[in-house]
C-alpha atoms as a PDB file:
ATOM      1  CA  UNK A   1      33.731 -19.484 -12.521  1.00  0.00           C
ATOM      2  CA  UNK A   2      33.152 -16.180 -10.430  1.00  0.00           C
ATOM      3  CA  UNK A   3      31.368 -16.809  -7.277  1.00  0.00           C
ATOM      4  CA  UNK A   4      27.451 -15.321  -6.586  1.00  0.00           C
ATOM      5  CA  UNK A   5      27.775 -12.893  -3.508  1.00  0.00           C
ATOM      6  CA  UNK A   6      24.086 -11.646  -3.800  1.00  0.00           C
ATOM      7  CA  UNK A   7      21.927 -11.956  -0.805  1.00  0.00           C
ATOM      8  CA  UNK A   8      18.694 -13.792  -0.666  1.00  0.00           C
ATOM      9  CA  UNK A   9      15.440 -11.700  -0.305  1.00  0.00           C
ATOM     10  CA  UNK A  10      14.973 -12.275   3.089  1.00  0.00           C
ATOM     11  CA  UNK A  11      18.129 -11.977   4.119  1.00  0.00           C
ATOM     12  CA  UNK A  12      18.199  -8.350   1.673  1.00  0.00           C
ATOM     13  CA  UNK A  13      14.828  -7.509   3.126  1.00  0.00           C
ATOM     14  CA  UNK A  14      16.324  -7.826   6.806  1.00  0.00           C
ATOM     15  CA  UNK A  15      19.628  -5.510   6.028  1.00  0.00           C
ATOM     16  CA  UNK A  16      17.560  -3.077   4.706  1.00  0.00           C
ATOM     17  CA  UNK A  17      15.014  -3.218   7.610  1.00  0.00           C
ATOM     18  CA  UNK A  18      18.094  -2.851   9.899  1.00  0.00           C
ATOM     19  CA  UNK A  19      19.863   0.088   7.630  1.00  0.00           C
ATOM     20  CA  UNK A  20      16.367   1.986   8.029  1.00  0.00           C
ATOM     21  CA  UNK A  21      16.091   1.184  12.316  1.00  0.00           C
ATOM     22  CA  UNK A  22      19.957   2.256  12.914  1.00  0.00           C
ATOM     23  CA  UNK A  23      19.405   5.301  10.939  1.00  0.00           C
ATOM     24  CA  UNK A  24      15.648   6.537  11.470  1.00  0.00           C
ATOM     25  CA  UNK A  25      15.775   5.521  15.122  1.00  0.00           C
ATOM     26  CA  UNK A  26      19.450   4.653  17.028  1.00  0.00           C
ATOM     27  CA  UNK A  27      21.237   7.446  15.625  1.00  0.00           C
ATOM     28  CA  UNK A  28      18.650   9.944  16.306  1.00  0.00           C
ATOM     29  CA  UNK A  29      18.567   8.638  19.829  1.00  0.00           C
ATOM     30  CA  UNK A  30      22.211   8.968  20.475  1.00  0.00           C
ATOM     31  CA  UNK A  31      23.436  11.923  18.280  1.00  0.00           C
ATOM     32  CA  UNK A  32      23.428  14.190  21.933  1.00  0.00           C
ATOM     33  CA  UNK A  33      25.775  11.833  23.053  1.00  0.00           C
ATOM     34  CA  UNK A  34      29.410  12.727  23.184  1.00  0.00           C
ATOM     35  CA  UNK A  35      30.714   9.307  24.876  1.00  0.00           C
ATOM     36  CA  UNK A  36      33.794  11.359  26.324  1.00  0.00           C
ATOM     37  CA  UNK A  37      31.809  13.343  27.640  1.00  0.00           C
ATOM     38  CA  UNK A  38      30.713  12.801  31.398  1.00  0.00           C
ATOM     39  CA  UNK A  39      27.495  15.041  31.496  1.00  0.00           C
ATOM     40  CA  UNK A  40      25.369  12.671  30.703  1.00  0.00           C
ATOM     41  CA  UNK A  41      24.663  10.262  33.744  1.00  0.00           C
ATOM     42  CA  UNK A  42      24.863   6.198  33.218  1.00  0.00           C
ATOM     43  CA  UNK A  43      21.185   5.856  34.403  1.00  0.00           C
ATOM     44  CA  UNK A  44      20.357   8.169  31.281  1.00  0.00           C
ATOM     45  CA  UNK A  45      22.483   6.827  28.926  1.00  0.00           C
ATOM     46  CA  UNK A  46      21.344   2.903  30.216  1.00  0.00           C
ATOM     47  CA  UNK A  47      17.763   4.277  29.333  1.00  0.00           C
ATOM     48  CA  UNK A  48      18.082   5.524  26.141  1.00  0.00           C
ATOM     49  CA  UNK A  49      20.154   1.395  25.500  1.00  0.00           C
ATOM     50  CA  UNK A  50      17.442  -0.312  27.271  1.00  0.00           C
ATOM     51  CA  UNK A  51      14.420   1.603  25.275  1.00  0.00           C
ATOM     52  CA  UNK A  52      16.282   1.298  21.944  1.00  0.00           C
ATOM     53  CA  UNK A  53      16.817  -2.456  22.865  1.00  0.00           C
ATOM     54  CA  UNK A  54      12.949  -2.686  23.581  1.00  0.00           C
ATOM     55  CA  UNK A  55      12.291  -1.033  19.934  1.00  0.00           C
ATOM     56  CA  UNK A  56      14.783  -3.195  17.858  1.00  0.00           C
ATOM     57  CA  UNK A  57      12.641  -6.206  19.669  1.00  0.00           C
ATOM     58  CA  UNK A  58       9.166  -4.485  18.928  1.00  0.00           C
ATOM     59  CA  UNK A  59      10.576  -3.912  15.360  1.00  0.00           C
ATOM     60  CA  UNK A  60      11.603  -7.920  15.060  1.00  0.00           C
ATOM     61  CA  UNK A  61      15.225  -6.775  14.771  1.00  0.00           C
ATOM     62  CA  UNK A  62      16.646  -7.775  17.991  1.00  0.00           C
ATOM     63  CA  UNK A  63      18.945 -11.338  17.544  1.00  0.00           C
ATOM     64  CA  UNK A  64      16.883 -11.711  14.564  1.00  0.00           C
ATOM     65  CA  UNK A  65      19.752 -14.792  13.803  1.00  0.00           C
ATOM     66  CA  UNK A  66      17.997 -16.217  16.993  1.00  0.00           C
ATOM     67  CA  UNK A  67      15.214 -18.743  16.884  1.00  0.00           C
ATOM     68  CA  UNK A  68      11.942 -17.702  18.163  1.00  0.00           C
ATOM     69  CA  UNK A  69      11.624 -19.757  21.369  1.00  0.00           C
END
């Protein structure tokens, strides 16, 4: 007996949603970053986290493991 390791549809549907945000939109938005690299100031750099946080939660991405209320 071989065990099932598909995922449901929703669960399928919100991977894929994810795959497409991290790619079309968070690595976009942080390819100019070179984390060893001091030129870019926190404030920026807590911007660009804050406004990508704000998108993933427009997007219904953000703790989507969360309950609504």
């Amino acid at each position: 007996m071989s065990i099932d390791f598909t995922l449901a549809p929703e669960h399928e549907e919100i991977r894929s949603r994810v795959r497409d945000f991290i790619e079309g939109t968070v690595m976009p938005a942080v390819a100019g970053f070179d984390h060893d690299d001091r030129a870019i100031s926190r404030s920026e750099y807590l911007k660009t986290i804050f406004g990508l946080r704000d998108q993933a939660r427009a997007a219904g991405l953000w703790l989507p493991h969360m309950p609504v209320e």
